[in-house]
PDB file of N, CA and C in Angstrom:
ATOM      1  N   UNK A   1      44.213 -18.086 110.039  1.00  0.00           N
ATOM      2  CA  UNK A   1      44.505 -19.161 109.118  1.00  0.00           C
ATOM      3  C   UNK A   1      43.265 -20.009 108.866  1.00  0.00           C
ATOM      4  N   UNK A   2      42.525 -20.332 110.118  1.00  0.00           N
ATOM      5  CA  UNK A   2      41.354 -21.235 109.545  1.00  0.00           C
ATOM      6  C   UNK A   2      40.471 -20.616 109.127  1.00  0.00           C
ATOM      7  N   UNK A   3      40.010 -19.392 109.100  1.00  0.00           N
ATOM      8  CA  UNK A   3      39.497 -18.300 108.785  1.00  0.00           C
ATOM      9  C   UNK A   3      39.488 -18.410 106.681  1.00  0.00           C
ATOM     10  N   UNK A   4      40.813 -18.495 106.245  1.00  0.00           N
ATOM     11  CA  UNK A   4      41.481 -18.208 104.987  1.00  0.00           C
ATOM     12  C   UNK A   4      40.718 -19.754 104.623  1.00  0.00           C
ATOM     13  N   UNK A   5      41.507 -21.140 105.196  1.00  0.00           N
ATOM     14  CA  UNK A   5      40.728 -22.520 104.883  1.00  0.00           C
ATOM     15  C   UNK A   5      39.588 -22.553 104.442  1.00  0.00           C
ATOM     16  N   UNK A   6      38.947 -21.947 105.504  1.00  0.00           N
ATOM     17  CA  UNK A   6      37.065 -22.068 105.302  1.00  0.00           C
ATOM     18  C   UNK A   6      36.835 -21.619 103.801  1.00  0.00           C
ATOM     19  N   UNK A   7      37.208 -20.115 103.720  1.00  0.00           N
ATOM     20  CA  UNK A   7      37.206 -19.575 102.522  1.00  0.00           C
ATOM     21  C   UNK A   7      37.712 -20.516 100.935  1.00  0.00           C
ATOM     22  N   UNK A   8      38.602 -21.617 101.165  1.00  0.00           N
ATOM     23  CA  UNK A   8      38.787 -22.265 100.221  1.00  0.00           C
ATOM     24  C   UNK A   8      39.997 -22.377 100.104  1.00  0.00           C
ATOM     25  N   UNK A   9      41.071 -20.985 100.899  1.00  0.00           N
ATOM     26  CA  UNK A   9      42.195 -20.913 100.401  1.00  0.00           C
ATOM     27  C   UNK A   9      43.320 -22.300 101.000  1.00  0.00           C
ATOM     28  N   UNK A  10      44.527 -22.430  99.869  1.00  0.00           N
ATOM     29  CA  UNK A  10      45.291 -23.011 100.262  1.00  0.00           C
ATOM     30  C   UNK A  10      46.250 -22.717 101.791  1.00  0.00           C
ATOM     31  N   UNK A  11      46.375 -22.794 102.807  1.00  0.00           N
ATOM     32  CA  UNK A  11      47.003 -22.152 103.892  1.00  0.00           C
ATOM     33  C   UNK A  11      49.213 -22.902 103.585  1.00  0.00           C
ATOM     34  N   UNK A  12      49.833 -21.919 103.766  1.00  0.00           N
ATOM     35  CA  UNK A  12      51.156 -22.668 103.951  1.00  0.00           C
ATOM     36  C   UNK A  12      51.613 -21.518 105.253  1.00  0.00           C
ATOM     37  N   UNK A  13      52.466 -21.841 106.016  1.00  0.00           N
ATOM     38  CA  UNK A  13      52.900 -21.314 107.231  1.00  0.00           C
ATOM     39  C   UNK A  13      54.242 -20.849 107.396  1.00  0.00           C
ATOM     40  N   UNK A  14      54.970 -20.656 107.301  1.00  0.00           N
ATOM     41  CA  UNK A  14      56.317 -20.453 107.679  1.00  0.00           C
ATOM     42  C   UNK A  14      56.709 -19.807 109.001  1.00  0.00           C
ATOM     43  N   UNK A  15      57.290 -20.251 109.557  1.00  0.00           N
ATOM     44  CA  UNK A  15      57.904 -19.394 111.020  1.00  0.00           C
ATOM     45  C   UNK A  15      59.460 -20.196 111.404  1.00  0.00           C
ATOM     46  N   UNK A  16      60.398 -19.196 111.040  1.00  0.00           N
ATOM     47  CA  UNK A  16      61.551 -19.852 111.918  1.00  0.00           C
ATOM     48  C   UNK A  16      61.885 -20.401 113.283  1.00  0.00           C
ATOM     49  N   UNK A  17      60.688 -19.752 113.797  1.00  0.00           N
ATOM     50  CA  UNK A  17      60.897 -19.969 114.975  1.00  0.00           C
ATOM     51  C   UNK A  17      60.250 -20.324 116.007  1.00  0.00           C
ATOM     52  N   UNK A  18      59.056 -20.611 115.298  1.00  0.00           N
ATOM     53  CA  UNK A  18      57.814 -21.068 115.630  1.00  0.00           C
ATOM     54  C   UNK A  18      58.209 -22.849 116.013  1.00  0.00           C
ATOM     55  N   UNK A  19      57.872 -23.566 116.993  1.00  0.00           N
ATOM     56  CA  UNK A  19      57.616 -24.938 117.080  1.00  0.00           C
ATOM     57  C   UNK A  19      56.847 -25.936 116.286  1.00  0.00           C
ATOM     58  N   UNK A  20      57.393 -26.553 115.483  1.00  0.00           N
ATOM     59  CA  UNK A  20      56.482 -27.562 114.091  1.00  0.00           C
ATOM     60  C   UNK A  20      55.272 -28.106 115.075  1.00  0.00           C
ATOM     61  N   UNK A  21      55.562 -28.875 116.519  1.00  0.00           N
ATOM     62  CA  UNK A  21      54.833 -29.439 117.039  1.00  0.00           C
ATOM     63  C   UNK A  21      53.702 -28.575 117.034  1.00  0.00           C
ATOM     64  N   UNK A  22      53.994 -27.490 117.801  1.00  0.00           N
ATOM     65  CA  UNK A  22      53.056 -26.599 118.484  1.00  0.00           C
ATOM     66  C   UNK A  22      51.811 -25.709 117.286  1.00  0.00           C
ATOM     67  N   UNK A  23      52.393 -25.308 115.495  1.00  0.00           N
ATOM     68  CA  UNK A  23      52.255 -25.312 114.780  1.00  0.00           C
ATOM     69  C   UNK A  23      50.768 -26.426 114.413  1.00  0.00           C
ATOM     70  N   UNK A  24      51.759 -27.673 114.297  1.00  0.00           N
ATOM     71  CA  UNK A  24      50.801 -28.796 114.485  1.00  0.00           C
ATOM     72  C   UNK A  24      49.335 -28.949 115.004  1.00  0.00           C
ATOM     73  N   UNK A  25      49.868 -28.729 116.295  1.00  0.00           N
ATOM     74  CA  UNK A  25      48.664 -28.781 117.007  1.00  0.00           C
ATOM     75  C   UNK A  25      47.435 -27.649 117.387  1.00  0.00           C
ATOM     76  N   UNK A  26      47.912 -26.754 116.540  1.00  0.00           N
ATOM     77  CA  UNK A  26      46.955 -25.434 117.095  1.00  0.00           C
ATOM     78  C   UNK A  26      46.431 -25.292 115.213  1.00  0.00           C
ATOM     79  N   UNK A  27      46.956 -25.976 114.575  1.00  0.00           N
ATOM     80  CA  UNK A  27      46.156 -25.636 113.033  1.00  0.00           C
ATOM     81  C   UNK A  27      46.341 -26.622 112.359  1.00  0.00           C
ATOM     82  N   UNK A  28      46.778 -27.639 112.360  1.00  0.00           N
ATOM     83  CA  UNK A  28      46.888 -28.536 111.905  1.00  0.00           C
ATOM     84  C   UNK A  28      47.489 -28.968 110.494  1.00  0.00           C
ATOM     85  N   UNK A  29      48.495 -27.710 110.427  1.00  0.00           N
ATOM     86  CA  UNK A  29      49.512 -27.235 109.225  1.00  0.00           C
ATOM     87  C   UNK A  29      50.726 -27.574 109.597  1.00  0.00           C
ATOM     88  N   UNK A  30      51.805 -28.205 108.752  1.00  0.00           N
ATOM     89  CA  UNK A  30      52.933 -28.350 108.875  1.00  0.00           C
ATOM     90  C   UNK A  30      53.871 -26.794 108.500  1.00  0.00           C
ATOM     91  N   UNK A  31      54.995 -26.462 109.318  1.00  0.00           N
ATOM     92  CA  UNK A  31      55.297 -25.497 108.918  1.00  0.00           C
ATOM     93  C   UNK A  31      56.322 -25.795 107.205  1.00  0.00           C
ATOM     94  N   UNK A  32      56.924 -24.512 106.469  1.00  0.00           N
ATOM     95  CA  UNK A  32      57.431 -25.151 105.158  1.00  0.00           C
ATOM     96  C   UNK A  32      58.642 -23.800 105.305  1.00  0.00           C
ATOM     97  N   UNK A  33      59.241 -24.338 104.119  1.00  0.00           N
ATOM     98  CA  UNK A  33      60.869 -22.988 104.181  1.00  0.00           C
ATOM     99  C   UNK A  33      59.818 -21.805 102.818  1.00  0.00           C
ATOM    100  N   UNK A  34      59.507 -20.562 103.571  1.00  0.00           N
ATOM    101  CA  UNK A  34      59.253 -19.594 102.970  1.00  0.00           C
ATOM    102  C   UNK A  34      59.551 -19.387 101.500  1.00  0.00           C
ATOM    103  N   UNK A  35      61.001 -19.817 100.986  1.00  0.00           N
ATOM    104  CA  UNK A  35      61.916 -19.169 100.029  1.00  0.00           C
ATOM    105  C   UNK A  35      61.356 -19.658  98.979  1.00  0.00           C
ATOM    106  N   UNK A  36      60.269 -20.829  99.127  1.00  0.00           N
ATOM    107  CA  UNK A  36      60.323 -21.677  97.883  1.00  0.00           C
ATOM    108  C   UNK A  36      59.080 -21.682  97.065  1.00  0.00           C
ATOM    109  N   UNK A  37      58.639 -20.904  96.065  1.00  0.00           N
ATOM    110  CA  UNK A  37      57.641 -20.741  95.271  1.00  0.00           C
ATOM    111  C   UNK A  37      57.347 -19.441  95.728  1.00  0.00           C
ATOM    112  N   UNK A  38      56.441 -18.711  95.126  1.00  0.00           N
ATOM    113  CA  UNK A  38      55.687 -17.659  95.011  1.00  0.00           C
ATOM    114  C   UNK A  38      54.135 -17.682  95.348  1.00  0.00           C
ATOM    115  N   UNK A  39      53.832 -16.567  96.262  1.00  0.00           N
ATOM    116  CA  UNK A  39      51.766 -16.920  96.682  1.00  0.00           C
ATOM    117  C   UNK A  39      51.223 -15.606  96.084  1.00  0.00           C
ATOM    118  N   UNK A  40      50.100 -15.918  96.370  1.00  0.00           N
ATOM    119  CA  UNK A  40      49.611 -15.157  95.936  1.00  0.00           C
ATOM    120  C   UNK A  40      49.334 -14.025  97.087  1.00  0.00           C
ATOM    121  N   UNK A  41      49.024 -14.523  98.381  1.00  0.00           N
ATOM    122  CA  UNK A  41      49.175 -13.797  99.576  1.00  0.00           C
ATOM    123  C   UNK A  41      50.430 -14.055 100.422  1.00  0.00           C
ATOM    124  N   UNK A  42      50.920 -13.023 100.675  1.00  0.00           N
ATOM    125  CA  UNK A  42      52.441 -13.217 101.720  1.00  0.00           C
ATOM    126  C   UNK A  42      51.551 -12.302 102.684  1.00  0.00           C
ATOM    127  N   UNK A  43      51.060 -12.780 104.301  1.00  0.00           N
ATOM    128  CA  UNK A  43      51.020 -11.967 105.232  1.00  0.00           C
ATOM    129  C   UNK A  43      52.115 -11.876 105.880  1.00  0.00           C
ATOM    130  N   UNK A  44      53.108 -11.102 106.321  1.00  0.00           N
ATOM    131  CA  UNK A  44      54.072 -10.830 107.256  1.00  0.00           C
ATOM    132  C   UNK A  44      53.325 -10.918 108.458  1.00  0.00           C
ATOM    133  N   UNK A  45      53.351 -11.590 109.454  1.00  0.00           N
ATOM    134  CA  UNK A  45      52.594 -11.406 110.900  1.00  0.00           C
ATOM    135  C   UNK A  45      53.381 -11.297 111.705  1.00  0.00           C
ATOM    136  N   UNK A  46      54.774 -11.727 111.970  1.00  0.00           N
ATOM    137  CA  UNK A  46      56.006 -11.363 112.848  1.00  0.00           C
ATOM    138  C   UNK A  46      57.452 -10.568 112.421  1.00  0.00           C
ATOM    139  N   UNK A  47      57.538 -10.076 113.375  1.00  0.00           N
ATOM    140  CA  UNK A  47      58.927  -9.184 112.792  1.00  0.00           C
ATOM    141  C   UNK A  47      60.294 -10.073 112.983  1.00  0.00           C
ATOM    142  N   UNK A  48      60.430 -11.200 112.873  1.00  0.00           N
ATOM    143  CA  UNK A  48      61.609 -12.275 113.251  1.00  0.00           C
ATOM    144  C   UNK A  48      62.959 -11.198 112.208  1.00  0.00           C
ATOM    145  N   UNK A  49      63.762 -11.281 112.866  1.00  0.00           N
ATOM    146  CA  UNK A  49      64.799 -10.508 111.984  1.00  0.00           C
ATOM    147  C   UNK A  49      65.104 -11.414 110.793  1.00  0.00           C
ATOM    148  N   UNK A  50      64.770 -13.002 110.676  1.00  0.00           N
ATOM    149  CA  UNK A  50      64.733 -13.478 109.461  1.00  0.00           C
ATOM    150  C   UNK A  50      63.927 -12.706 108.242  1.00  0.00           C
ATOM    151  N   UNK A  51      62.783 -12.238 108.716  1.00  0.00           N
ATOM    152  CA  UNK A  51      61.888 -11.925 107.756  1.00  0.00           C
ATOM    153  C   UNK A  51      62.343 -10.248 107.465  1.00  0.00           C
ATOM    154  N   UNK A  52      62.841  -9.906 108.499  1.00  0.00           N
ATOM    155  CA  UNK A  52      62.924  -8.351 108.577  1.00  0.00           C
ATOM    156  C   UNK A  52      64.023  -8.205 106.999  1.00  0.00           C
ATOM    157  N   UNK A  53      65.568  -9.031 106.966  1.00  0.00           N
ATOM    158  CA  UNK A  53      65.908  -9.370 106.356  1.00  0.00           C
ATOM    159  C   UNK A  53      66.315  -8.938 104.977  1.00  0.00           C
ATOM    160  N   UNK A  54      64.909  -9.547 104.569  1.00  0.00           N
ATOM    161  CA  UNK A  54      65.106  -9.634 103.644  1.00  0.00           C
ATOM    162  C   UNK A  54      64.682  -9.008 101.933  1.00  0.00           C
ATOM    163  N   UNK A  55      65.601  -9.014 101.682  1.00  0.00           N
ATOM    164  CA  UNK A  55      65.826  -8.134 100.176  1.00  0.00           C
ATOM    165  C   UNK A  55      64.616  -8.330  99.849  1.00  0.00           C
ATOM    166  N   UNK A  56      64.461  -7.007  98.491  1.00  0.00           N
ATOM    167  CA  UNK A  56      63.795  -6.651  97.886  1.00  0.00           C
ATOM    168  C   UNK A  56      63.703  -7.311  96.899  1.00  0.00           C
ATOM    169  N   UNK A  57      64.564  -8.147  96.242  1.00  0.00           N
ATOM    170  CA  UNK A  57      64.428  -8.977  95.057  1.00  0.00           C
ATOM    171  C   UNK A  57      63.999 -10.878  95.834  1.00  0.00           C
ATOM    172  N   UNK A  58      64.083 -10.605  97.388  1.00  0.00           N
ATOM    173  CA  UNK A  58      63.413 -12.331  97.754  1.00  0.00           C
ATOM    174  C   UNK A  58      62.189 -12.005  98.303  1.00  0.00           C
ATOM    175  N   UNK A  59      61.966 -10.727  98.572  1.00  0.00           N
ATOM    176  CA  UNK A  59      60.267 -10.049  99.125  1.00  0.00           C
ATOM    177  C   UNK A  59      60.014 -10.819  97.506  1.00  0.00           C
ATOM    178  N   UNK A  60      60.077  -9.731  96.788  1.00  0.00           N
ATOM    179  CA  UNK A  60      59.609  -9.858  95.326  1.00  0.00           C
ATOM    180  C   UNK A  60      59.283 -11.309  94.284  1.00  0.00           C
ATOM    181  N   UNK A  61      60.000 -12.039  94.819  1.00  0.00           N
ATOM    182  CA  UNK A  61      59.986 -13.949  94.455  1.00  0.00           C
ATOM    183  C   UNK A  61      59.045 -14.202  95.639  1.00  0.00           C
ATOM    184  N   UNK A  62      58.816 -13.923  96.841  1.00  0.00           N
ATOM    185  CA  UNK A  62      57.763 -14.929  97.240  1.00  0.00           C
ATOM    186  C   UNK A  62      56.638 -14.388  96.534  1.00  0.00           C
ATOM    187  N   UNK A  63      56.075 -13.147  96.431  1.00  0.00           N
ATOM    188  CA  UNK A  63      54.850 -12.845  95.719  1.00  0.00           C
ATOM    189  C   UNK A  63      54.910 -13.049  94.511  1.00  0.00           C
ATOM    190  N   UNK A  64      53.643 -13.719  93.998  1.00  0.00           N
ATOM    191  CA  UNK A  64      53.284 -14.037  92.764  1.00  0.00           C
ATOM    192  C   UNK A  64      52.805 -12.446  91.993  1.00  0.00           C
ATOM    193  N   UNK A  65      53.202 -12.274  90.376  1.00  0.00           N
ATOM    194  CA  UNK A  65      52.818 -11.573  89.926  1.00  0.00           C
ATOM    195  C   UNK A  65      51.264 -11.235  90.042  1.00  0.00           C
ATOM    196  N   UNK A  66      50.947  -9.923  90.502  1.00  0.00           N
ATOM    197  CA  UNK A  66      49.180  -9.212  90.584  1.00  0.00           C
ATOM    198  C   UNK A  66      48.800  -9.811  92.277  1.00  0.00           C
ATOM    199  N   UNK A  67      49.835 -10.420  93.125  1.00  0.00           N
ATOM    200  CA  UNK A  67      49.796 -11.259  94.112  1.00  0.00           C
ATOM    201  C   UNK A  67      49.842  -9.411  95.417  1.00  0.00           C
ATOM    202  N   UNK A  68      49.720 -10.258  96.414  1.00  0.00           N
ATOM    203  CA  UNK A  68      49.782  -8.875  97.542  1.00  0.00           C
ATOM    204  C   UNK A  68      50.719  -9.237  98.911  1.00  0.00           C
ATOM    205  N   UNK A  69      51.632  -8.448  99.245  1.00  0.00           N
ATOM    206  CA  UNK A  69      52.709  -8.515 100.528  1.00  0.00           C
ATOM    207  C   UNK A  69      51.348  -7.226 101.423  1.00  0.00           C
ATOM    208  N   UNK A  70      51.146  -8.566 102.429  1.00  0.00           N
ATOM    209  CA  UNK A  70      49.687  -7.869 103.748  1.00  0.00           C
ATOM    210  C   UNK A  70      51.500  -7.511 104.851  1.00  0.00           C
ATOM    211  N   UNK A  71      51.979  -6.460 105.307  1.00  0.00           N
ATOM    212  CA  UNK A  71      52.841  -6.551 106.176  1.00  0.00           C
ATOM    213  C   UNK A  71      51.997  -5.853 107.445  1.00  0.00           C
ATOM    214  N   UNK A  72      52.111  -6.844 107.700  1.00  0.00           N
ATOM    215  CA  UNK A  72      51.200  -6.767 109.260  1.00  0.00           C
ATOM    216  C   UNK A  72      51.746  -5.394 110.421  1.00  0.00           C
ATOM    217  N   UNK A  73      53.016  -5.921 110.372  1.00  0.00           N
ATOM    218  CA  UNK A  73      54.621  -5.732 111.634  1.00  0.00           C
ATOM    219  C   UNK A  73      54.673  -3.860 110.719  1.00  0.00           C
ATOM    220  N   UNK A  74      54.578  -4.098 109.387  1.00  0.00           N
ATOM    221  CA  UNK A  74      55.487  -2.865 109.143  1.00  0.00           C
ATOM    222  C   UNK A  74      56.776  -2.870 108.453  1.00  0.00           C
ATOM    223  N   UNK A  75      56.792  -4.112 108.809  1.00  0.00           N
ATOM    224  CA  UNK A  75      58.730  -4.361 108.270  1.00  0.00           C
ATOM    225  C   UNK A  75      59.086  -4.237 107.157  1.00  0.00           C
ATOM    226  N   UNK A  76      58.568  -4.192 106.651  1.00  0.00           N
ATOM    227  CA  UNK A  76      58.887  -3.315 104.497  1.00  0.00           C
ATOM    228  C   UNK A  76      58.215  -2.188 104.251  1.00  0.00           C
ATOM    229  N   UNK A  77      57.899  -1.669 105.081  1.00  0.00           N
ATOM    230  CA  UNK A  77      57.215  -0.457 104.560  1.00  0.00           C
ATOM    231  C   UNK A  77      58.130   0.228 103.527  1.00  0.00           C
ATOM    232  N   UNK A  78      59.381   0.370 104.033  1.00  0.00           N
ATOM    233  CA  UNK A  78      60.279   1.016 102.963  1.00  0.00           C
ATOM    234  C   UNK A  78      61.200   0.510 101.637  1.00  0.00           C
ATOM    235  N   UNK A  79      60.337  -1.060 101.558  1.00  0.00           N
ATOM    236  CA  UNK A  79      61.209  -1.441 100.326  1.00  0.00           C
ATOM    237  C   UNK A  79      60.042  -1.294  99.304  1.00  0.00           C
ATOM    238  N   UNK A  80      61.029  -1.045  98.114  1.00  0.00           N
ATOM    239  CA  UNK A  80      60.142  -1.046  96.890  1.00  0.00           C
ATOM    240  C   UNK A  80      60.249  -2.205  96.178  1.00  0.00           C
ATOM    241  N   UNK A  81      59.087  -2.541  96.046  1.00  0.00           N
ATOM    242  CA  UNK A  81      58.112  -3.913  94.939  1.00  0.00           C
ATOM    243  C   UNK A  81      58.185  -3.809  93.933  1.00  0.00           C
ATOM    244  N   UNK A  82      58.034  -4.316  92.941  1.00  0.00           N
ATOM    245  CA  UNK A  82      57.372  -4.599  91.694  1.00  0.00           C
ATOM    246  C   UNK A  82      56.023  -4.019  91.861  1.00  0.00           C
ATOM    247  N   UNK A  83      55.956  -3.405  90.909  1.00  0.00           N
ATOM    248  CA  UNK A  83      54.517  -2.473  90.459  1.00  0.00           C
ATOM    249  C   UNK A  83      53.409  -4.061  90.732  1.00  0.00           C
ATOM    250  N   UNK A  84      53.501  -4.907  89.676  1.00  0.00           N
ATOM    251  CA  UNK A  84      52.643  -5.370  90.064  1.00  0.00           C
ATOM    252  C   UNK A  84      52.427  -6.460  91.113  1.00  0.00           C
ATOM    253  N   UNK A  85      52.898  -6.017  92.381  1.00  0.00           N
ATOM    254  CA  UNK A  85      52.432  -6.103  93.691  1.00  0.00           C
ATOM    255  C   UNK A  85      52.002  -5.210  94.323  1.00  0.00           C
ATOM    256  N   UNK A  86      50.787  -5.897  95.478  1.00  0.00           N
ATOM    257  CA  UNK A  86      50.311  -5.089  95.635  1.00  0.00           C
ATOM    258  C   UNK A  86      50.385  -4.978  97.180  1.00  0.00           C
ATOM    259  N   UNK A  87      50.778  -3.856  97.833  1.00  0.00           N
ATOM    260  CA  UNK A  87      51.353  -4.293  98.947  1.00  0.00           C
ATOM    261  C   UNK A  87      49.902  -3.350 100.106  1.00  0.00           C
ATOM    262  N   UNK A  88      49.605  -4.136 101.529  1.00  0.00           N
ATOM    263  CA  UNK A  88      48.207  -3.333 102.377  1.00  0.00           C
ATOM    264  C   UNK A  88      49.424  -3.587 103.539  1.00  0.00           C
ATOM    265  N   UNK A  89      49.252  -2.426 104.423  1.00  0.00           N
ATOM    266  CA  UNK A  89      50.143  -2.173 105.655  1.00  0.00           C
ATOM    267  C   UNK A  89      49.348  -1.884 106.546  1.00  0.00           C
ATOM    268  N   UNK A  90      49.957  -2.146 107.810  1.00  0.00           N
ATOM    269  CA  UNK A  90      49.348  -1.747 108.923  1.00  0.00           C
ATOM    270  C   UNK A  90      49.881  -0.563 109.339  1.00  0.00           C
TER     271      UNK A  90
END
């Protein structure tokens, strides 16, 4: 994440289950509810069965059109996107 900052980028966080405090204090980001707007980068970094989840048409709303789903975990490998997303897997 501070990595992305340096670079310029906007950072937003989401984790259900992650601690706001702890969040807080290790990046200095408030966490936010995933569902709401579209990025341009969605990294998946945990497999929380929240995220595992979820549909192909709310994958598809968080990424911004020409935007990229990075799935870290794997956990969508098998849903299909919108063409223009662009999806990098581990």
């Amino acid at each position: 994440m501070r990595r992305l900052q340096w670079l310029g980028h906007k950072v937003v966080v989401a984790d259900p289950i992650a601690s706001p405090a702890e969040v807080r204090a290790e990046s200095g980001l408030e966490l936010t509810d995933p569902v709401v707007g579209a990025y341009d980068l969605v990294i998946g970094a945990v497999a929380h069965r929240q995220y595992k989840d979820l549909s192909e048409g709310e994958l598809g709303r968080l990424v911004s059109r020409g935007g990229t789903l990075a799935d870290l975990k794997g956990i969508w490998r098998s849903r299909d996107l919108p063409a223009e997303i662009s999806r990098w897997t581990l």
